[in-house]
Protein backbone atom coordinates (compact mmCIF):
# COMPACT_ATOMS: atom_id res chain seq x y z
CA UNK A 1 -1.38 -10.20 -7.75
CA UNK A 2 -0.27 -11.19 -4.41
CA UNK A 3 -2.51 -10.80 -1.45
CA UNK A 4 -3.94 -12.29 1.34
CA UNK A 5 -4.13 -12.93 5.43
CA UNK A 6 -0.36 -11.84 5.02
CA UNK A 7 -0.61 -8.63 3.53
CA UNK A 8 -0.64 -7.03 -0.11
CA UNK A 9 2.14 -5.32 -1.84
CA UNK A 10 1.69 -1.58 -1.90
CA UNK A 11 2.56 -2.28 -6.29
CA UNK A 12 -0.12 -4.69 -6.39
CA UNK A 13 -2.70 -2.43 -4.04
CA UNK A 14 -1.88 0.36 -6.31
CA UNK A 15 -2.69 -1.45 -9.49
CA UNK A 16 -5.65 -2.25 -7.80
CA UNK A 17 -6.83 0.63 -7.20
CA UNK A 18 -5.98 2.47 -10.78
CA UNK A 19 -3.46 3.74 -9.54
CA UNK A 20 0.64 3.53 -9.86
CA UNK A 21 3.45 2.01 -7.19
CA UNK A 22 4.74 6.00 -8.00
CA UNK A 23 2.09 7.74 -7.47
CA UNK A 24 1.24 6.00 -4.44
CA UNK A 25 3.96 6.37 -2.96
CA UNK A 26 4.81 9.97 -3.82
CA UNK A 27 0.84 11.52 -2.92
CA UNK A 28 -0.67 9.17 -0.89
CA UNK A 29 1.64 7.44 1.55
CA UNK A 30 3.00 10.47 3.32
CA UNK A 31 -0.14 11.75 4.14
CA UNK A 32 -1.20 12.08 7.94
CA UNK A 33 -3.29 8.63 8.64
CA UNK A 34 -1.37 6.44 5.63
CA UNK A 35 -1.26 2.61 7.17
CA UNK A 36 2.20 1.15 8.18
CA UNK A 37 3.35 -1.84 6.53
CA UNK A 38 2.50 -4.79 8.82
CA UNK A 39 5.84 -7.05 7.81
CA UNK A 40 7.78 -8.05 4.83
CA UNK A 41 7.73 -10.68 1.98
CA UNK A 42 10.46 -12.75 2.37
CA UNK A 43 12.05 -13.46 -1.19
CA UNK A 44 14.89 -15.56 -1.61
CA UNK A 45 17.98 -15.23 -3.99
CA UNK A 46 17.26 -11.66 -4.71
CA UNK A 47 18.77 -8.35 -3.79
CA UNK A 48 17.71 -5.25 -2.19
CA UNK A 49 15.24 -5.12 0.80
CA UNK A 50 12.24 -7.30 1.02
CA UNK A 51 9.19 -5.94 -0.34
CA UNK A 52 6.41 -4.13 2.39
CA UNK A 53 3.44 -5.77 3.21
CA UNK A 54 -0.05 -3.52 4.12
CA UNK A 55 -2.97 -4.60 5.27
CA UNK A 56 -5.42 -4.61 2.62
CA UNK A 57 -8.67 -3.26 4.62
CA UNK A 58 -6.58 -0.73 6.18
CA UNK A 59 -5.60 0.51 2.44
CA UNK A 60 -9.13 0.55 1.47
CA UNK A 61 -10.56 1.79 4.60
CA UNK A 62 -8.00 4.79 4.84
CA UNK A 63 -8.06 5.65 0.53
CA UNK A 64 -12.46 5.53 1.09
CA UNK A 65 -11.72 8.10 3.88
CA UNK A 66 -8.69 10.47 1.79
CA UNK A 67 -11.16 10.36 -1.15
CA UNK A 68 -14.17 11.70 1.01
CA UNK A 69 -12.73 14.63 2.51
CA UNK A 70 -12.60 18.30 1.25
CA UNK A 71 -9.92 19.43 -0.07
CA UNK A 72 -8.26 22.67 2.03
């Protein structure tokens, strides 16, 4: 997994969490409060945009929050 001071991929903070790039994605990331990527990997001699970079805390911090709250 990639991570560190420059960010994690929202794939590998997904895995991390038990949890899939998809389904992340789809549920999670348009919710109200979801953190913004903070840049892009840069990665040479491939195609298609440059993968998003979070900020790890604010992943954790927000999904501790989204799991704690009742449910409408």
């Amino acid at each position: 997994m990639n991570s560190g001071p420059e960010g994690i991929t929202l794939a590998d903070w997904a895995a991390k969490v038990g949890r899939s790039e998809k389904y992340v994605r789809n549920f999670w990331r348009p919710q109200d409060g979801f953190p913004v990527p903070i840049s892009r990997r840069s990665t040479p001699h491939t195609t298609g945009p440059d993968p998003e970079l979070y900020d790890e805390a604010a992943l954790d911090a927000w999904r501790s929050r989204a799991l704690t709250q009742p449910t409408p």
